[in-house]
C-alpha atoms as a PDB file:
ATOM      1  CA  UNK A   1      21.007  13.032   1.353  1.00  0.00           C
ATOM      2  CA  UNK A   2      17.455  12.001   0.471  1.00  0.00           C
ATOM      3  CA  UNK A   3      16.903  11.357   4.031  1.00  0.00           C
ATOM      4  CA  UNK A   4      18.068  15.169   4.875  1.00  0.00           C
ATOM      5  CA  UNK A   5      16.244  16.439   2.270  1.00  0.00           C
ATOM      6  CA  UNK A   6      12.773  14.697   3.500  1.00  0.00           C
ATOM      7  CA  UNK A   7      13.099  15.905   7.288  1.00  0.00           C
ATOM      8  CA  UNK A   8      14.146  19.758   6.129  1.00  0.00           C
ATOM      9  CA  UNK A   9      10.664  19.402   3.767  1.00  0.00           C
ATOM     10  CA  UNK A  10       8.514  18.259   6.605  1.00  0.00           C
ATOM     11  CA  UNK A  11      10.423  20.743   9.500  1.00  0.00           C
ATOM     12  CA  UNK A  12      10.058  23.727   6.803  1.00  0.00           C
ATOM     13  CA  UNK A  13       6.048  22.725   6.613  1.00  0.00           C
ATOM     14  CA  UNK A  14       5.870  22.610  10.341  1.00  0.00           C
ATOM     15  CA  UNK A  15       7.256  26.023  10.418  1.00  0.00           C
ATOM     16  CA  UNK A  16       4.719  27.339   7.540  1.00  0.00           C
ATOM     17  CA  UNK A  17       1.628  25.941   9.122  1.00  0.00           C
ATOM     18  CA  UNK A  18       2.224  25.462  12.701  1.00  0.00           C
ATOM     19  CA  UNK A  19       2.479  29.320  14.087  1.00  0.00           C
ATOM     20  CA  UNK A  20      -0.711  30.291  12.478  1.00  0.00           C
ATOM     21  CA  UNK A  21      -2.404  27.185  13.844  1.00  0.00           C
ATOM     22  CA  UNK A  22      -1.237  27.805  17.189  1.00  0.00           C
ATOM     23  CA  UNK A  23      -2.007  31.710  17.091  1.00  0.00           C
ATOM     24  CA  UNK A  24      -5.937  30.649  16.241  1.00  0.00           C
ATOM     25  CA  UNK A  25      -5.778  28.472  18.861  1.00  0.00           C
ATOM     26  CA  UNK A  26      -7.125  25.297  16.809  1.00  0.00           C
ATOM     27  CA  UNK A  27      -5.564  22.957  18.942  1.00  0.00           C
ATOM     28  CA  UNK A  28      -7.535  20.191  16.714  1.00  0.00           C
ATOM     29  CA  UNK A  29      -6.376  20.828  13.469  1.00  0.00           C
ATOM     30  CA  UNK A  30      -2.434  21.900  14.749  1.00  0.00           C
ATOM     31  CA  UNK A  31      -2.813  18.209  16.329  1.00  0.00           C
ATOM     32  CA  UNK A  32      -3.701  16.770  13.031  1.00  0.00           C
ATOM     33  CA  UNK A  33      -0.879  18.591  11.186  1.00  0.00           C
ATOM     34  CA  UNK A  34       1.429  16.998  13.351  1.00  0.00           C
ATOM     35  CA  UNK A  35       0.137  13.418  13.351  1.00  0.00           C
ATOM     36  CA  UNK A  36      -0.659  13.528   9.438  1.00  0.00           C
ATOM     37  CA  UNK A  37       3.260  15.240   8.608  1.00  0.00           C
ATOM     38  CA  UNK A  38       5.009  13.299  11.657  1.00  0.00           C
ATOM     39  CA  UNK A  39       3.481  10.026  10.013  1.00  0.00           C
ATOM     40  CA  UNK A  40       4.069  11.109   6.185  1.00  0.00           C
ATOM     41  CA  UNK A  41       7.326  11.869   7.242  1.00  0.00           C
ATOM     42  CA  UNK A  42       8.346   8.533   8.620  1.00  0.00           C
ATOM     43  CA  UNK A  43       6.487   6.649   5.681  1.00  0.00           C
ATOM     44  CA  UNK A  44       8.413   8.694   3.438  1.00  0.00           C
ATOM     45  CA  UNK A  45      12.144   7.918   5.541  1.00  0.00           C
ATOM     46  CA  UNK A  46      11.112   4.163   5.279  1.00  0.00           C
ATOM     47  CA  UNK A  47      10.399   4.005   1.918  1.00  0.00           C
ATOM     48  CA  UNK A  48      13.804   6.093   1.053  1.00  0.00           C
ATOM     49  CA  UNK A  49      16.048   3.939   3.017  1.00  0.00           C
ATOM     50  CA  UNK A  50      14.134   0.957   1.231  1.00  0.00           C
ATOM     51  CA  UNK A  51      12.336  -0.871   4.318  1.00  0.00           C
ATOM     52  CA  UNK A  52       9.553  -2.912   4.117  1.00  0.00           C
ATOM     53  CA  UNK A  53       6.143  -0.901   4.426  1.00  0.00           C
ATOM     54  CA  UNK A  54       3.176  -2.928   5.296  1.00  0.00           C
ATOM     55  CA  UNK A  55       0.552  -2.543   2.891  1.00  0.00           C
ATOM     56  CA  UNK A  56      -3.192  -1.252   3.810  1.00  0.00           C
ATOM     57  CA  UNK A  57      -5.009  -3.516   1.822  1.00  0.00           C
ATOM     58  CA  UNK A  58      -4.071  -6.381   4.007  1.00  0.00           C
ATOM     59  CA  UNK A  59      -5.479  -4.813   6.908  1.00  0.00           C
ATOM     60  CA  UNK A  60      -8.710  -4.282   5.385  1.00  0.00           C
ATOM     61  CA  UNK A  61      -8.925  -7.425   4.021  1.00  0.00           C
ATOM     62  CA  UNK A  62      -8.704  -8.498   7.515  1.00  0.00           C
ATOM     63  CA  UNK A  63     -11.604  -6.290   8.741  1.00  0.00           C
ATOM     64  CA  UNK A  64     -14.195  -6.816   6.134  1.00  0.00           C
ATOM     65  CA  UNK A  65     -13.657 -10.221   4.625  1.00  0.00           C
ATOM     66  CA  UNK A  66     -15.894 -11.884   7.476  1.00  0.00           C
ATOM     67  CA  UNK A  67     -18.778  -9.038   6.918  1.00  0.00           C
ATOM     68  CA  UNK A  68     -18.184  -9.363   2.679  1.00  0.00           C
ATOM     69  CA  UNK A  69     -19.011 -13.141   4.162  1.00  0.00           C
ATOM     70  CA  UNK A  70     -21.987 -12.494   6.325  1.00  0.00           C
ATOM     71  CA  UNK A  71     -23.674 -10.631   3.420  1.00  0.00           C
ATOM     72  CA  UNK A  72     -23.091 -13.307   0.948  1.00  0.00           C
ATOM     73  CA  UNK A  73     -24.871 -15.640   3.103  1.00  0.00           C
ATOM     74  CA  UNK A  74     -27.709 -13.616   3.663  1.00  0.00           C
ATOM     75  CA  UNK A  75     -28.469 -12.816  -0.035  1.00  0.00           C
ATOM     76  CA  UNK A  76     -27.846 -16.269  -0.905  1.00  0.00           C
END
């Protein structure tokens, strides 16, 4: 039901903001729409149905430990 409930919300905000998008001819922010809802929607499926969802932090651990390092050593 939940599941249902989170695809008609993100199909009835396609339908709101899609048509004027398109009729304006911003094909840059009509591709963002989709991307940003397409994505929120899935997160959004995944966290309803209880699956794991990998956490951002990680990732940007990843990225700027080694630079966090660099720095450290510099002003050391």
């Amino acid at each position: 039901m939940i599941v249902a409930s989170i695809i008609a919300s993100a199909v009835l905000i396609a339908l709101l903001e899609a048509p004027a998008l398109w009729r304006k001819q911003s094909w840059k922010e009509l591709w963002t729409v989709c991307v940003l809802l397409t994505a929120g929607a899935f997160l959004s499926v995944a966290q309803a149905l209880h699956l794991p969802i990998p956490n951002p932090v990680g990732w940007i651990t990843i990225i700027f430990k080694p630079a966090s390092e660099v720095v450290t050593r510099l002003l050391s």
